[in-house]
Each structure stands twice: as C-alpha cells, then as structure tokens.
Protein backbone atom coordinates (compact mmCIF):
# COMPACT_ATOMS: atom_id res chain seq x y z
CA UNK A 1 30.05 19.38 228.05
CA UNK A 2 33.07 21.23 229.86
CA UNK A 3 36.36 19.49 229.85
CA UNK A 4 36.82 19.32 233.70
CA UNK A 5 33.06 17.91 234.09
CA UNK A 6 32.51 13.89 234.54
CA UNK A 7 30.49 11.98 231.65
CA UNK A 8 27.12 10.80 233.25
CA UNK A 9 26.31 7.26 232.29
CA UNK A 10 23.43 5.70 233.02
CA UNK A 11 23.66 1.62 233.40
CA UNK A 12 21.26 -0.58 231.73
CA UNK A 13 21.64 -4.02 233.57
CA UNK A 14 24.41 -5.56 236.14
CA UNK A 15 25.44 -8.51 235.00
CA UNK A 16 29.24 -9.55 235.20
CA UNK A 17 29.90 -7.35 232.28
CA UNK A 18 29.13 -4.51 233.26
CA UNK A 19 30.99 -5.12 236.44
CA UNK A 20 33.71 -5.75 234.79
CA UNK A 21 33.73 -2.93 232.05
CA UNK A 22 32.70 0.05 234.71
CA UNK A 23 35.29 -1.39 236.87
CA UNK A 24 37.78 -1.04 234.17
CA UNK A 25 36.28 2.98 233.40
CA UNK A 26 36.85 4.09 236.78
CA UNK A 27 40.44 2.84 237.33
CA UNK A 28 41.11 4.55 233.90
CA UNK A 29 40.38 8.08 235.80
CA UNK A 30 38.08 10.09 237.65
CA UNK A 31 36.03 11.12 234.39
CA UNK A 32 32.82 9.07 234.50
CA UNK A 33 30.22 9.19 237.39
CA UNK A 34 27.24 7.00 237.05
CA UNK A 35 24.12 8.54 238.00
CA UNK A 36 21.66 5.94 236.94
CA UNK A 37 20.92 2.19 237.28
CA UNK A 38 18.44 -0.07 235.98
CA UNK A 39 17.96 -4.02 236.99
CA UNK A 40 15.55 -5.81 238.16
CA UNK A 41 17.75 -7.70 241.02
CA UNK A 42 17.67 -4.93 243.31
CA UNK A 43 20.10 -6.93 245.36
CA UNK A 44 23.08 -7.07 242.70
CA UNK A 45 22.62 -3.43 241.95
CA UNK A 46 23.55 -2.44 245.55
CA UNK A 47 26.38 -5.03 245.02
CA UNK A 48 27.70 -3.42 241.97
CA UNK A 49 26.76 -0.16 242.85
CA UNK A 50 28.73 -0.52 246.68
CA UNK A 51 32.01 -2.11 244.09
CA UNK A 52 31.94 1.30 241.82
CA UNK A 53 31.80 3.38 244.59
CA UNK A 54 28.87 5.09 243.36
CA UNK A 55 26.68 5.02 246.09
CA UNK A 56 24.27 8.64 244.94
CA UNK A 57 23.42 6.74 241.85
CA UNK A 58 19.52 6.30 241.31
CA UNK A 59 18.15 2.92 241.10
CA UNK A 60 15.46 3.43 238.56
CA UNK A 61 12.38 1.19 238.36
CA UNK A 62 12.50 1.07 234.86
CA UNK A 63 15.36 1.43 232.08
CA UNK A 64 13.19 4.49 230.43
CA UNK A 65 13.62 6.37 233.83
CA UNK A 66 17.35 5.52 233.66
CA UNK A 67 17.58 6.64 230.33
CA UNK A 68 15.64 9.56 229.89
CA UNK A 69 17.44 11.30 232.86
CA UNK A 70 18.11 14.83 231.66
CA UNK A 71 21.58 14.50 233.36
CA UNK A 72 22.94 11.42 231.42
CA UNK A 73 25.40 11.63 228.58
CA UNK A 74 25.75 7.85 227.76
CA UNK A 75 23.93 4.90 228.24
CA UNK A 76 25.74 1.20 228.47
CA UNK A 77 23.70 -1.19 227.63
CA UNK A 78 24.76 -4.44 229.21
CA UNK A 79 21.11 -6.27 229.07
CA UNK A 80 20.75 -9.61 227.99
CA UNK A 81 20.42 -9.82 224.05
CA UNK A 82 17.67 -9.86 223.37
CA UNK A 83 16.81 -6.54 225.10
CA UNK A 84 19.38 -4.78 223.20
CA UNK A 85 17.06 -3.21 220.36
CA UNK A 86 14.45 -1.85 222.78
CA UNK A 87 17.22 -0.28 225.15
CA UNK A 88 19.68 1.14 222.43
CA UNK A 89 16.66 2.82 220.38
CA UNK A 90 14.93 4.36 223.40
CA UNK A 91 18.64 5.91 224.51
CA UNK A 92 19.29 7.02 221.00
CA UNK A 93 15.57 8.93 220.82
CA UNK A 94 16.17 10.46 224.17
CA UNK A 95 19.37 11.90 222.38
CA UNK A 96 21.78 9.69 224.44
CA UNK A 97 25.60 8.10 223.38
CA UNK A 98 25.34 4.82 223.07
CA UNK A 99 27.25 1.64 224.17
CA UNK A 100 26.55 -1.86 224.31
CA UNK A 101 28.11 -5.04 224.52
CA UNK A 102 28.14 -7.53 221.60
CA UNK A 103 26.54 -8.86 219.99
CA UNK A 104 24.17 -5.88 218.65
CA UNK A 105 21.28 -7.45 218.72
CA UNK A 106 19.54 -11.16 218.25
CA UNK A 107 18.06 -10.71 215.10
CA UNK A 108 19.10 -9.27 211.34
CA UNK A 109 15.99 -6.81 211.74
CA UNK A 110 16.46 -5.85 215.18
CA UNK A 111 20.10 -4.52 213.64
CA UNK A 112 18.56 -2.90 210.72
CA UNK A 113 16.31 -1.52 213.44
CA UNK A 114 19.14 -0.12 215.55
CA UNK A 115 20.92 1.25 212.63
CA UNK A 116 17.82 3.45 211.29
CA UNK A 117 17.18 4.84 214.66
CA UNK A 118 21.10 5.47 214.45
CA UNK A 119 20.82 7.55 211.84
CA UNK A 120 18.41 10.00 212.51
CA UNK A 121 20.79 11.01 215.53
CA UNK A 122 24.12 12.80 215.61
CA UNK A 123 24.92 10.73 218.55
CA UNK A 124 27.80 8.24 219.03
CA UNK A 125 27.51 4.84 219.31
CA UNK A 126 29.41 1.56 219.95
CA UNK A 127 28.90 -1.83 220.47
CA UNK A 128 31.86 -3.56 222.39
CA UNK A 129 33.65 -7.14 222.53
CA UNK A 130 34.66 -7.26 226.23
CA UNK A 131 35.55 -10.73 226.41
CA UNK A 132 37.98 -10.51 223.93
CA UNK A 133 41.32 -9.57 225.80
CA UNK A 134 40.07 -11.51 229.14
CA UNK A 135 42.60 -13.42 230.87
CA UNK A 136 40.50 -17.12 229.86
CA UNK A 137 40.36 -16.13 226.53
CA UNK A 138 43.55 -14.45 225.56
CA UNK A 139 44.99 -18.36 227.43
CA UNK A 140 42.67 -20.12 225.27
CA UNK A 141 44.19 -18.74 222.11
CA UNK A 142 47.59 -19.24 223.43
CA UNK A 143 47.10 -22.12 223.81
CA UNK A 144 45.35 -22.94 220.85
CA UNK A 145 47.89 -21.29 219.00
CA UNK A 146 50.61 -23.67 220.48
CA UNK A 147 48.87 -26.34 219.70
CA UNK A 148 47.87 -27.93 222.60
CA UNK A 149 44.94 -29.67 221.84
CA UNK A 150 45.99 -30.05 218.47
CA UNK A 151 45.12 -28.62 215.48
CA UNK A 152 41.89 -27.57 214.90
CA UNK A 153 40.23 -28.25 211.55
C-alpha cells in the first residue's frame, strides 16, 4: 500500500461499538475510508453509515461479500460474539487484517480455532477492549477506587 493512500476497511456489524470506534478512526485523520458494510438492520447501517460520512460505502448482503472485496485492507469485526470465529477466519483466508472487539470469541475452541487460521497468514490481527477508557467506566473505577461504595471484597 502507498503511504498517501487510505486503508480500506470493511465493517462487519453496526452496533454501538463500532459507532463508537470508527467514529474515533476518522477524527484521528483522513487515513481510513470504509468501503464495505455488512448488517442485517439495513436501517442502522444508513444511520451509521450517514454519521461516518461514508456515504459510497457498499452495503453488502452478506459479511463474505464485505469481506472478500478485492479492495479491503482490514476487516473490524464488531458482530455479536458469538459470530466472531466465523467472521475473523473467513477475513483472515481472504488474506485480510484483522480487528475485533473483545472478547475473541465465546468458546476455548472457537479461540484455538481463530489462532490456527492465524497462523497460516502473515496478516495482522487484534482484538480490542473499547470499553475500557469510556467515560462510565473510567468513573466507575474512580469511584471504586475512592471508595465509594466501600470496599469491595
């Protein structure tokens, strides 16, 4: 990829997560453009889509169309959980970055899963904790940390 062009990401689900953690990408800079979406409530994609100001995006009908778009570089995976192993494998096979939010997966073999298929690729891959520095939760350990409720055993 040339420095001066934009990392294609392709968006696996629109929940309040991803909202939040494209949000956060594009007022970091001008270096991500998403190109595809996949979620079944057509009706929140246009919502987030309209909020990321990404309006040439296609809505896919499934997450293998978004995914296996020759165009994208990384795919963030922000289905619920128990979705996670069949999204992050079929990105990794179609030779895509990965990220997803925590946790990895539901299950100790869907993990094992995800790391095999990990390691037959050279590709990068991350799982995130977005709630952790949120405004409730960095108040709720404040808070806890004070002592407020008392001390917790």
């Amino acid at each position: 990829m040339q420095s001066d062009s934009k990392v294609k990401l392709a968006v696996i689900a629109t929940g309040a997560r991803s909202w939040t953690v494209v949000a956060d990408l594009q007022r970091a800079g001008d270096q991500t453009e998403i190109v595809a979406v996949f979620d079944p409530d057509r009706e929140r994609v246009a919502k987030r889509l309209k909020s990321w100001k990404s309006p040439d995006a296609q809505v896919c009908d499934t997450y293998q169309e978004a995914i296996q778009r020759e165009d994208v570089d990384w795919v963030m995976v922000f289905s619920p959980n128990a979705y996670h192993r069949e999204h992050i494998i079929c990105a990794l096979e179609a030779g895509k970055h990965v990220f997803t939010e925590k946790p990895l997966a539901t299950s100790i073999d869907d993990c094992q899963a995800i790391y095999e298929a990990h390691q037959k690729t050279d590709r990068l891959f991350a799982t995130g904790f977005v709630l952790r520095y949120a405004p409730l939760y960095r108040k709720t350990k404040e808070l806890l940390d004070q002592g407020f409720i008392g001390r917790i055993l």
